[in-house]
N, C-alpha and C. Protein backbone atom coordinates (compact mmCIF):
# COMPACT_ATOMS: atom_id res chain seq x y z
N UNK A 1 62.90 142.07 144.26
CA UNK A 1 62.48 143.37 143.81
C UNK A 1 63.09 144.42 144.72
N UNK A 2 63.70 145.16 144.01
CA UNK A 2 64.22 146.58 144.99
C UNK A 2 63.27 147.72 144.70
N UNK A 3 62.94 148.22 146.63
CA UNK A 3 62.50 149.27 146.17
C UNK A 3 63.21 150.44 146.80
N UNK A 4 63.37 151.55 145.97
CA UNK A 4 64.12 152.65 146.10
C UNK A 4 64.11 153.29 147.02
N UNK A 5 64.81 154.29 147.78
CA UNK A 5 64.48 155.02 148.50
C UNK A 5 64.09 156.56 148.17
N UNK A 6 62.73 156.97 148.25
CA UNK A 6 62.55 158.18 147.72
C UNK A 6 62.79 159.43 148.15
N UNK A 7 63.59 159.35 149.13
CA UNK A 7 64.26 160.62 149.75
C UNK A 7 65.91 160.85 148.85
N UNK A 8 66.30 159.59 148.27
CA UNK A 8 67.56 159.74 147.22
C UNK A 8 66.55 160.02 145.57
N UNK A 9 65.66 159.18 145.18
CA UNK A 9 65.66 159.25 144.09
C UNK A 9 64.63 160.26 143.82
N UNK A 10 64.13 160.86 144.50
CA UNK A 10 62.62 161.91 143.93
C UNK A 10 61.72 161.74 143.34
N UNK A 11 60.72 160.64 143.59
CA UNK A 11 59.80 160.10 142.54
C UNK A 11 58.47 161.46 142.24
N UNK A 12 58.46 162.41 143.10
CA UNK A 12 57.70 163.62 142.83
C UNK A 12 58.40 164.54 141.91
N UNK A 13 59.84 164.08 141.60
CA UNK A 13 60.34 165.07 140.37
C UNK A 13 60.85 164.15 139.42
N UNK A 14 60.52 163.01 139.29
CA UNK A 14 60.03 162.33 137.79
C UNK A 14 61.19 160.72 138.31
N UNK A 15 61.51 160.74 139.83
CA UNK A 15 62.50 159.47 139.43
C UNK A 15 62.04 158.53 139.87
N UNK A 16 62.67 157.36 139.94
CA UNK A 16 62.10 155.90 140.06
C UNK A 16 61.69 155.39 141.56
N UNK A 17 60.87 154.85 141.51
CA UNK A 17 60.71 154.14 143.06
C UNK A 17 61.50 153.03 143.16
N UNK A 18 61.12 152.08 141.77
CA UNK A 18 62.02 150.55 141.58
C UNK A 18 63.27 150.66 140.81
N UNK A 19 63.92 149.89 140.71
CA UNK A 19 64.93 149.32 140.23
C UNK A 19 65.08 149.22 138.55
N UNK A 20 65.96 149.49 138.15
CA UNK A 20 65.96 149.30 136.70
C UNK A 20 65.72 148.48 136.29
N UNK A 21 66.58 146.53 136.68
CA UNK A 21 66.06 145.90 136.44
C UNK A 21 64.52 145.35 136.72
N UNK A 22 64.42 145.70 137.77
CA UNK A 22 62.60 145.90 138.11
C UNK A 22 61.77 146.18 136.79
N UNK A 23 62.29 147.58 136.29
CA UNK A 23 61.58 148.32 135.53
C UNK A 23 61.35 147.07 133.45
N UNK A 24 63.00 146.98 134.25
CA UNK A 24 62.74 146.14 132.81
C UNK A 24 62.27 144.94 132.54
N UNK A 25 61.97 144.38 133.78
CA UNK A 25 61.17 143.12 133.92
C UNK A 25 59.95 143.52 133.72
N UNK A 26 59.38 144.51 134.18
CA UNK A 26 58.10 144.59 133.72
C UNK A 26 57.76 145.06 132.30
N UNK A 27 58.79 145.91 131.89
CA UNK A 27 58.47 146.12 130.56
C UNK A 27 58.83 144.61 129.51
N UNK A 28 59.35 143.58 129.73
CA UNK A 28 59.29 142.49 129.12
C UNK A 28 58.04 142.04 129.42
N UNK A 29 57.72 141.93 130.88
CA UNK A 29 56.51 141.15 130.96
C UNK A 29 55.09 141.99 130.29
N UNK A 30 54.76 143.45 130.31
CA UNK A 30 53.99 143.69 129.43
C UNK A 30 53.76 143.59 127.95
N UNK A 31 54.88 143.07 127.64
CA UNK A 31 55.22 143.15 126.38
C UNK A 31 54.88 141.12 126.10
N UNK A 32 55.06 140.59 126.38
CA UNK A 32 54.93 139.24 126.54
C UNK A 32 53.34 138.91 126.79
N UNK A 33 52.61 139.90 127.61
CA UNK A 33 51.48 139.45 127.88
C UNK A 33 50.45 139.48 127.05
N UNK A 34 50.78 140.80 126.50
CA UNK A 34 50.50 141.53 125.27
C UNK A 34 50.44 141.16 124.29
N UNK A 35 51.66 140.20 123.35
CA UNK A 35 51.97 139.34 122.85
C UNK A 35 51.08 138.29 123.13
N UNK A 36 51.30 137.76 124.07
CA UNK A 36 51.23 135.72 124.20
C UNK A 36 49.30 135.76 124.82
N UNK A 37 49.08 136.52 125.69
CA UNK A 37 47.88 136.37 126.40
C UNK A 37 46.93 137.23 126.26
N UNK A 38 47.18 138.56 125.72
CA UNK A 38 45.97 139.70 126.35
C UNK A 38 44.58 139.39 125.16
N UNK A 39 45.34 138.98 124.02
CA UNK A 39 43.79 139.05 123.04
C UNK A 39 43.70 136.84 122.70
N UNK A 40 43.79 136.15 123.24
CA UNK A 40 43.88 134.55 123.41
C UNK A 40 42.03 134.93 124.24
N UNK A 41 41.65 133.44 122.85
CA UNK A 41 40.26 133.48 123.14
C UNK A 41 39.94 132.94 124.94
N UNK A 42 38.84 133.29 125.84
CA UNK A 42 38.81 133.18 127.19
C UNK A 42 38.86 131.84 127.44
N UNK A 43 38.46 130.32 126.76
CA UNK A 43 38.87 129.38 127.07
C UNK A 43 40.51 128.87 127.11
N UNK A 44 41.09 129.73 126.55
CA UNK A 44 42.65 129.55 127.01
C UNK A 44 43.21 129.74 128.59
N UNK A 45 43.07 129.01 129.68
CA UNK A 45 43.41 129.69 130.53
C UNK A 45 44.74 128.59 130.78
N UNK A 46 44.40 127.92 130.21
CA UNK A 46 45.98 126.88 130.82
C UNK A 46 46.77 127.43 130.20
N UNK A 47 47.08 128.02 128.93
CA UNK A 47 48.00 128.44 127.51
C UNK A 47 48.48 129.98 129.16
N UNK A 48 47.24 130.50 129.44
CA UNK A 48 47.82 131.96 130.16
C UNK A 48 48.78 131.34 131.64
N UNK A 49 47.90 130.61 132.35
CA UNK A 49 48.68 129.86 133.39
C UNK A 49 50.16 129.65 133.16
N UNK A 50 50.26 129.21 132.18
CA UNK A 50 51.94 128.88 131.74
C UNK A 50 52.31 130.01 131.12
N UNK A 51 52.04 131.18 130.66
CA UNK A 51 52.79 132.55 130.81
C UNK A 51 53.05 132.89 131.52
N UNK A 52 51.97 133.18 132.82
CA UNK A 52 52.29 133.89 134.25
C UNK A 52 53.55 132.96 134.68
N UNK A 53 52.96 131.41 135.12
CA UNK A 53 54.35 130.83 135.60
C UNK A 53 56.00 131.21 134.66
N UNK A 54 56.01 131.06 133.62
CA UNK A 54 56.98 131.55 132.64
C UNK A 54 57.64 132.70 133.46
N UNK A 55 57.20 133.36 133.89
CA UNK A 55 57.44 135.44 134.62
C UNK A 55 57.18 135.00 135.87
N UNK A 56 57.28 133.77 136.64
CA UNK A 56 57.82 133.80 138.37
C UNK A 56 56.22 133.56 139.06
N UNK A 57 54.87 133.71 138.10
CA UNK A 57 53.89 133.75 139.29
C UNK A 57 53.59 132.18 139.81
N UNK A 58 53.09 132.03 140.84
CA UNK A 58 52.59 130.71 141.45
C UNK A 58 51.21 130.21 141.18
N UNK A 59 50.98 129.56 139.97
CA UNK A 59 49.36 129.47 139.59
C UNK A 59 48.99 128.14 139.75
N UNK A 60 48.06 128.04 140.89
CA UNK A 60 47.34 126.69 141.49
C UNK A 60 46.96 125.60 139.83
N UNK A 61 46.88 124.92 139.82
CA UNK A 61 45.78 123.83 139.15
C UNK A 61 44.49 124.86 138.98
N UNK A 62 44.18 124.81 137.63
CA UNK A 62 42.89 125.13 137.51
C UNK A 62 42.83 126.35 137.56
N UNK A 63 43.93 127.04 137.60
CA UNK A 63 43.60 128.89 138.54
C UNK A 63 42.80 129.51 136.62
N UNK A 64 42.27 130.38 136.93
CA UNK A 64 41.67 130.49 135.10
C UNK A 64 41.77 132.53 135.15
N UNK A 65 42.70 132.94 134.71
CA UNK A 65 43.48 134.12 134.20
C UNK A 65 42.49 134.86 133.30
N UNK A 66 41.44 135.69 132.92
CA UNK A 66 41.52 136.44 131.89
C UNK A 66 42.25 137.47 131.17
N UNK A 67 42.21 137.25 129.36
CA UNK A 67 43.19 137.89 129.00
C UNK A 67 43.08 139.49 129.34
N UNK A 68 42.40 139.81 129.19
CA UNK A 68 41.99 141.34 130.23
C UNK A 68 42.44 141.73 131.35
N UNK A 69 42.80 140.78 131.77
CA UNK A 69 43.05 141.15 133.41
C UNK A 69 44.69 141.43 133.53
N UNK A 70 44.97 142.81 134.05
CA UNK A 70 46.17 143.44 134.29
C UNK A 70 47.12 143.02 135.63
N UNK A 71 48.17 142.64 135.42
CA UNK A 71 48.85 142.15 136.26
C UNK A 71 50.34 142.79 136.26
N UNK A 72 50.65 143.81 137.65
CA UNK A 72 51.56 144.58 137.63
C UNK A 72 53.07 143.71 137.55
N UNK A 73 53.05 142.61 138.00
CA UNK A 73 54.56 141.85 137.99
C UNK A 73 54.02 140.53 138.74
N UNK A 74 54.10 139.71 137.81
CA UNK A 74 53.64 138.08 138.22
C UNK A 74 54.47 137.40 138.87
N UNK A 75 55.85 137.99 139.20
CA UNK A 75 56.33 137.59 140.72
C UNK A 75 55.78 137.86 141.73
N UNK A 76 55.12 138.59 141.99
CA UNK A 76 54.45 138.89 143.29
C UNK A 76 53.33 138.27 143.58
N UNK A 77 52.88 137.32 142.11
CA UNK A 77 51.38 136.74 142.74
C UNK A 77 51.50 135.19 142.83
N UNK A 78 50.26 134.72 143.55
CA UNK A 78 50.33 133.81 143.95
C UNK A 78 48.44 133.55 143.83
N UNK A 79 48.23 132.69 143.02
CA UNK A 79 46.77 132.12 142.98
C UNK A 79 46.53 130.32 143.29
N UNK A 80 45.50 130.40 143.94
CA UNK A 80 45.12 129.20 144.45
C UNK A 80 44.47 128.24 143.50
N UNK A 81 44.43 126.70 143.57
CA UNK A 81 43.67 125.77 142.64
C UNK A 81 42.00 126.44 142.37
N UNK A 82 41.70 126.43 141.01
CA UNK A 82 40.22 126.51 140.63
C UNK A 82 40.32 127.89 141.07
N UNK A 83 40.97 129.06 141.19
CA UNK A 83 40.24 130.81 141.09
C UNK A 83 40.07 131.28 139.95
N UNK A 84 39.47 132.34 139.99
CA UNK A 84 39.06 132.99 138.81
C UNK A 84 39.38 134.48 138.99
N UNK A 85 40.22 134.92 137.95
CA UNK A 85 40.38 136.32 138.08
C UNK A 85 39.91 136.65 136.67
N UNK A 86 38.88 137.51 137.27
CA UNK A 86 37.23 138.07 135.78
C UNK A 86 37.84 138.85 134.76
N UNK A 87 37.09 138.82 134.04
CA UNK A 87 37.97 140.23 132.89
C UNK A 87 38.10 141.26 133.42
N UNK A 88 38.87 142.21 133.12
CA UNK A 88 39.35 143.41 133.46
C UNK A 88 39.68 143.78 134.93
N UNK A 89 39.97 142.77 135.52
CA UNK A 89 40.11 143.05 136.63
C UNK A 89 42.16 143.42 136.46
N UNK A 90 42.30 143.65 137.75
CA UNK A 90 43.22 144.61 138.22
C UNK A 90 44.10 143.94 139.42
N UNK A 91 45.30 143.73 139.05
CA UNK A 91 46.08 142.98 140.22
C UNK A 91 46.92 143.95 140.13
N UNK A 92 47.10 144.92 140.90
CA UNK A 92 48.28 145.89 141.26
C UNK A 92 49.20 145.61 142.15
N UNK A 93 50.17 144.84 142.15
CA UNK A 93 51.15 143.86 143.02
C UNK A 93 52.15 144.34 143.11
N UNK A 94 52.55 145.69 143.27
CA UNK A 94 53.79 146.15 143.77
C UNK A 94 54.47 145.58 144.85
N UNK A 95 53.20 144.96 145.86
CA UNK A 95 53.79 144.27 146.86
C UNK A 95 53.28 142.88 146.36
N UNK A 96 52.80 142.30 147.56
CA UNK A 96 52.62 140.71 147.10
C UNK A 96 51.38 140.17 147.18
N UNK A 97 50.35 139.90 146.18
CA UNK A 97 49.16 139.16 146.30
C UNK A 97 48.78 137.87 146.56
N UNK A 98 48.16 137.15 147.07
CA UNK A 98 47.86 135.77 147.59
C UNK A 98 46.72 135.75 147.38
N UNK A 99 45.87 135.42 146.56
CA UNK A 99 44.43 134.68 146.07
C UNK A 99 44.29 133.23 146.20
N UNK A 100 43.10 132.89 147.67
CA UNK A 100 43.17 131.36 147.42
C UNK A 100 42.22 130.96 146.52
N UNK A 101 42.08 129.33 146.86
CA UNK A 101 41.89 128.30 146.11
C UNK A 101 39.98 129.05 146.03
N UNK A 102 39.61 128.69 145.01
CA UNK A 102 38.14 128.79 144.53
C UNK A 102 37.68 130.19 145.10
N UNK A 103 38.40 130.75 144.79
CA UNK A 103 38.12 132.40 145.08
C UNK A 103 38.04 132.99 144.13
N UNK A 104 37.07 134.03 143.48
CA UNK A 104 36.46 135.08 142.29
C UNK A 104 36.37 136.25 142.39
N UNK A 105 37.42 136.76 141.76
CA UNK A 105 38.05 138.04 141.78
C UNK A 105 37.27 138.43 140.14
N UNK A 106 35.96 138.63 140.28
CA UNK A 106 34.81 139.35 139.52
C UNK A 106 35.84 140.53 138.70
N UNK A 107 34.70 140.84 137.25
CA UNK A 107 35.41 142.10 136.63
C UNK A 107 34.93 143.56 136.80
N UNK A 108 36.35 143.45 136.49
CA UNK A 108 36.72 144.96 136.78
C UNK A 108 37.40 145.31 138.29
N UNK A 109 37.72 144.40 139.38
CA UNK A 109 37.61 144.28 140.91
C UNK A 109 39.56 144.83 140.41
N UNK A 110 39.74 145.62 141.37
CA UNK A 110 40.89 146.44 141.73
C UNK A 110 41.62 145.22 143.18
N UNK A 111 42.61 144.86 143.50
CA UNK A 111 43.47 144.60 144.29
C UNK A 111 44.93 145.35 144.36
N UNK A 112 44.98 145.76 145.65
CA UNK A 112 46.24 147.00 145.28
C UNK A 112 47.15 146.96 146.31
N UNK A 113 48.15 146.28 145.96
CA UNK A 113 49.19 146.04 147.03
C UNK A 113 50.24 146.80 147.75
N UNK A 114 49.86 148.68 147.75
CA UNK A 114 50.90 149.30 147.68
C UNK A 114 50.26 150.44 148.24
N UNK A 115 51.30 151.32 149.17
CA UNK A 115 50.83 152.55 149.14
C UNK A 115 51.42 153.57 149.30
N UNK A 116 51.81 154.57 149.77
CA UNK A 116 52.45 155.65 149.68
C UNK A 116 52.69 156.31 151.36
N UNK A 117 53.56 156.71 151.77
CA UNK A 117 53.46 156.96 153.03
C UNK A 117 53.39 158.59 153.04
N UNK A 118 52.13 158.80 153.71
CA UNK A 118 51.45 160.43 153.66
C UNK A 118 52.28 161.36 154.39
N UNK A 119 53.14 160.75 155.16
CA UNK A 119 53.79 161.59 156.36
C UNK A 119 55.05 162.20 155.58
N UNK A 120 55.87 161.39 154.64
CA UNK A 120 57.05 161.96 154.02
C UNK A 120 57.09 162.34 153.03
N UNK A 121 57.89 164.03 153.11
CA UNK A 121 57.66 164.95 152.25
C UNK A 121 58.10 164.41 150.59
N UNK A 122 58.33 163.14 150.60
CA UNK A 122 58.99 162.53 149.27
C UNK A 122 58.47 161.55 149.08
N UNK A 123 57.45 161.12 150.01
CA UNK A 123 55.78 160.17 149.34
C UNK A 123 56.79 158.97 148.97
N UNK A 124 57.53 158.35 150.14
CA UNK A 124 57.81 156.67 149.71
C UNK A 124 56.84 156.26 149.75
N UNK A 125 56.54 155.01 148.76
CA UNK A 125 56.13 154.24 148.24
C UNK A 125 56.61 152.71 149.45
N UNK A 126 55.32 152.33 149.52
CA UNK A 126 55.22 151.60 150.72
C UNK A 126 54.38 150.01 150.58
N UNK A 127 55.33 149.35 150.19
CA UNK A 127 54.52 147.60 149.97
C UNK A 127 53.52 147.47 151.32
N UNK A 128 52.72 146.71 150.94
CA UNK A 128 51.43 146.34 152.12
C UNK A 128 51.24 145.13 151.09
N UNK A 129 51.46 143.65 151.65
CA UNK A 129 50.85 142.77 150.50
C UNK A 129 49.09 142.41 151.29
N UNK A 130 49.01 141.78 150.35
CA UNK A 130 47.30 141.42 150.27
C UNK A 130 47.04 139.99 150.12
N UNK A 131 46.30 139.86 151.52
CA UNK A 131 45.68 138.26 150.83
C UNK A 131 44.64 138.13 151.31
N UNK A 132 44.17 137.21 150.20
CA UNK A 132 42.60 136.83 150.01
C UNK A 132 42.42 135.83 150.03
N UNK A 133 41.40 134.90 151.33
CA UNK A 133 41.60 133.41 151.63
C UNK A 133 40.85 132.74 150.46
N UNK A 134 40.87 131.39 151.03
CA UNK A 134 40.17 130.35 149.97
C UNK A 134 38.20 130.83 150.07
N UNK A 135 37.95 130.69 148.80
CA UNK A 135 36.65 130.60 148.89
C UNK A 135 36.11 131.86 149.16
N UNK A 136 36.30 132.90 148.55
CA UNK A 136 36.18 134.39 148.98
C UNK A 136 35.33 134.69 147.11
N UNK A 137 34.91 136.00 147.36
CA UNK A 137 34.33 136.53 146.32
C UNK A 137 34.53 137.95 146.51
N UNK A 138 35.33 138.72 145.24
CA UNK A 138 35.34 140.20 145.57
C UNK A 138 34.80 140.44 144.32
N UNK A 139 33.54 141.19 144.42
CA UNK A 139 32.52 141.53 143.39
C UNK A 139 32.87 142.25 142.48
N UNK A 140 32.31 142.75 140.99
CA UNK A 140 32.29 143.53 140.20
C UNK A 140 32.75 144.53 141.12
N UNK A 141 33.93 145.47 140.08
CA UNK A 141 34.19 146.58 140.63
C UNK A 141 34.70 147.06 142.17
N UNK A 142 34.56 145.73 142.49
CA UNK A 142 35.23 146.44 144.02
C UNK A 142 36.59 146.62 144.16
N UNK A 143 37.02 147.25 145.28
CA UNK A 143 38.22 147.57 145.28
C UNK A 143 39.15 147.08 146.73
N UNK A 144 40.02 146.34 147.09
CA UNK A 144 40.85 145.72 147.81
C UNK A 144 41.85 146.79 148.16
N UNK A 145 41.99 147.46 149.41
CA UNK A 145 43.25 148.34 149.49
C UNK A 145 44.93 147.51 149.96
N UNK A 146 45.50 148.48 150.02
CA UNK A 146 46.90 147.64 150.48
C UNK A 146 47.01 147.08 151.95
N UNK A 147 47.69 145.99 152.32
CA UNK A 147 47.63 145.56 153.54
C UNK A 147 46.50 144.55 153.79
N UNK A 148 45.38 144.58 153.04
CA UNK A 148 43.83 144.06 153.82
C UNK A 148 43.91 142.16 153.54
N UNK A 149 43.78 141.94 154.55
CA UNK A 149 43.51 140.21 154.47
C UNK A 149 42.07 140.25 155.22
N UNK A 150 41.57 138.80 153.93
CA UNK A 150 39.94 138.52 153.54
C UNK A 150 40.39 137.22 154.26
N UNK A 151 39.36 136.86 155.42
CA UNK A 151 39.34 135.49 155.57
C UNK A 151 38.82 134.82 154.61
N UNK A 152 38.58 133.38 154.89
CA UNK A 152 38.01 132.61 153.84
C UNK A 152 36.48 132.73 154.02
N UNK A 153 36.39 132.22 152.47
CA UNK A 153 35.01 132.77 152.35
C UNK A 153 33.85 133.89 152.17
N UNK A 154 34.35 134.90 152.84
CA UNK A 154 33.87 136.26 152.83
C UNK A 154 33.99 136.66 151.39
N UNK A 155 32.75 137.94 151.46
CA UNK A 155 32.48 138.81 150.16
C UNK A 155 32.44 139.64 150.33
N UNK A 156 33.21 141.00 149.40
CA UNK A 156 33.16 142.00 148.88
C UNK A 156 32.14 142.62 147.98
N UNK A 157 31.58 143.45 148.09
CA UNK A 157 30.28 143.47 147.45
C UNK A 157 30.73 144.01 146.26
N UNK A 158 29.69 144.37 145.14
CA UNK A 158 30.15 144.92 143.93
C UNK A 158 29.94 146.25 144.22
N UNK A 159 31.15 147.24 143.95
CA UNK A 159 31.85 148.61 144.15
C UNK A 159 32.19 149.07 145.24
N UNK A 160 32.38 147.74 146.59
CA UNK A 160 32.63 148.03 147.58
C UNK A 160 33.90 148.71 147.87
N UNK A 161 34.27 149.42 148.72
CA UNK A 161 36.25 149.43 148.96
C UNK A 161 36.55 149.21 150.06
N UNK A 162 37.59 148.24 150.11
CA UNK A 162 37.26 147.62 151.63
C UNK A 162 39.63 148.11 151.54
N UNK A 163 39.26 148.89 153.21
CA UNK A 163 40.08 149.14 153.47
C UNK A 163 41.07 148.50 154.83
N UNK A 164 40.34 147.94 155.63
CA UNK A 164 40.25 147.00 156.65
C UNK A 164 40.28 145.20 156.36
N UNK A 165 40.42 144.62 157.40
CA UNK A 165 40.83 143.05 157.39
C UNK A 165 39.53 143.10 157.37
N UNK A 166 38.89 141.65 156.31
CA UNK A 166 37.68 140.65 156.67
C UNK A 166 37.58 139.66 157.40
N UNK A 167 36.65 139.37 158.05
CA UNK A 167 36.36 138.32 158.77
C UNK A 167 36.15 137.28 158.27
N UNK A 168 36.29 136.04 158.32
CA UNK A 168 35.94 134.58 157.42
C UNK A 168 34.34 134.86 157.69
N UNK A 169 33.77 134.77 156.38
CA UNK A 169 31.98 134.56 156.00
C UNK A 169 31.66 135.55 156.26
N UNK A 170 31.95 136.96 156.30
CA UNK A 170 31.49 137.62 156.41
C UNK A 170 31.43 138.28 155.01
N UNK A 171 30.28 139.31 154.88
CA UNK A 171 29.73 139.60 154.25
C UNK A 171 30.23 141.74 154.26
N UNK A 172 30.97 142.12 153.31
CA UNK A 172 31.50 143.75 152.87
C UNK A 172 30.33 144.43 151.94
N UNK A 173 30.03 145.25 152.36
CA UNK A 173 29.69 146.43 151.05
C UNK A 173 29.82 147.89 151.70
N UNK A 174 29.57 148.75 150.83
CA UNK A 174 29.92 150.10 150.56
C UNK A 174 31.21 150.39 150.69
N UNK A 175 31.43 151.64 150.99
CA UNK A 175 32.41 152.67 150.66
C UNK A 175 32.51 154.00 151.88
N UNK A 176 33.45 153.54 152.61
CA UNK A 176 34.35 152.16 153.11
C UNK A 176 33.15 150.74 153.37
N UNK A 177 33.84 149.98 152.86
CA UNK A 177 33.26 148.65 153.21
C UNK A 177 32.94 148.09 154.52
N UNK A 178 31.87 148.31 154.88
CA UNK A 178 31.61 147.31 156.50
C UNK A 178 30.80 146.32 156.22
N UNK A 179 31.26 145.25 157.89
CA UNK A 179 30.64 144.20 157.75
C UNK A 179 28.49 144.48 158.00
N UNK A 180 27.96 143.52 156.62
CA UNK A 180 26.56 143.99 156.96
C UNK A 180 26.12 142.64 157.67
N UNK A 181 26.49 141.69 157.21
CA UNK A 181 26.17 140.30 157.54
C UNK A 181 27.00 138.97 157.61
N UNK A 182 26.49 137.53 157.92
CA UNK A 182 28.02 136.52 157.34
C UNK A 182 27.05 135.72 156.60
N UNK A 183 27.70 135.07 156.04
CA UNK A 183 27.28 134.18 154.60
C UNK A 183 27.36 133.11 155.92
N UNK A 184 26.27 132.59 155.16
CA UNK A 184 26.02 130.76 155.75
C UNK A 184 26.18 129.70 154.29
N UNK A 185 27.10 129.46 153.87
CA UNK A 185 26.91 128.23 152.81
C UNK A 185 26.01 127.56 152.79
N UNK A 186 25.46 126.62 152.10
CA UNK A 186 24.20 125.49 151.86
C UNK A 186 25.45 124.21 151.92
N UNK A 187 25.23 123.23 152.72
CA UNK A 187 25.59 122.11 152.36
C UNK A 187 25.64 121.43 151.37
């Protein structure tokens, strides 16, 4: 994936951050998803698994896709055996996402791999990838910023925004998200 330099191309006066072919990969892949996956009844998740892989993504055994769920360029992702990404949730992967194994990425939950650098007067656009260990839960509605790695296990609460790294078992909510507590599993 190329990304542009926005001091040549002006993305504040209408030009591109990515690459043409970039651009047109994604417009195939929305168009394909759209097609092949977005309205496929929710027990289809192997039929979606083999779309994403089809378009470059890395989908564990078992990983289970809803057709709802928006995915900016499935080269950039990477999901672990047995996860769940909920309906309507939101994989914004400009940069690169990593969801492990038995991790629940709840609906509507935002992950956003990208950000913008505040300092230059031409607002480059700035990859930060994101990963989220095995065995994690990011609740209804919450929101994952760019850069942030979730140890394993830990939760995101529902409408939390967690802008900072998690700790393994620990426990996120509000806005900004801090740690309130750590999860103890049951044997």
């Amino acid at each position: 994936m190329t990304l542009l330099d926005a001091n040549t191309t002006r993305p504040l006066e209408g030009g591109a951050s990515f690459s043409l072919a970039n651009r047109i990969a994604r417009v195939g892949w929305g168009l394909a998803w759209l097609v092949l996956a977005r309205f496929t009844p929710p027990p289809l998740h192997a039929w979606r698994r083999l779309v994403l892989r089809a378009f470059g993504a890395r989908v564990g055994r078992g990983a289970r896709v809803h057709g709802s769920t928006a995915i900016w360029l499935p080269a950039n992702l990477e999901l672990g055996e047995n996860c769940l990404i909920g309906p309507g949730a939101r994989l914004y992967n400009q940069g690169r996402i990593t969801i492990g194994a038995r991790t629940v990425i709840s609906q509507r939950a935002h992950v956003c791999a990208s950000t913008h650098d505040i300092h230059d007067p031409h607002f480059q656009l700035v990859l930060r990838p994101v990963t989220i260990g095995n065995r994690c839960w990011v609740a209804a509605e919450a929101f994952v910023g760019p850069g942030v790695t979730i140890g394993d296990r830990a939760v995101v609460g529902a409408r939390a925004a967690l802008f900072g790294d998690a700790e393994p078992d620990g426990v996120y909510s509000g806005n900004p998200a801090i740690l309130i507590k750590h999860r103890a599993l049951r044997d």
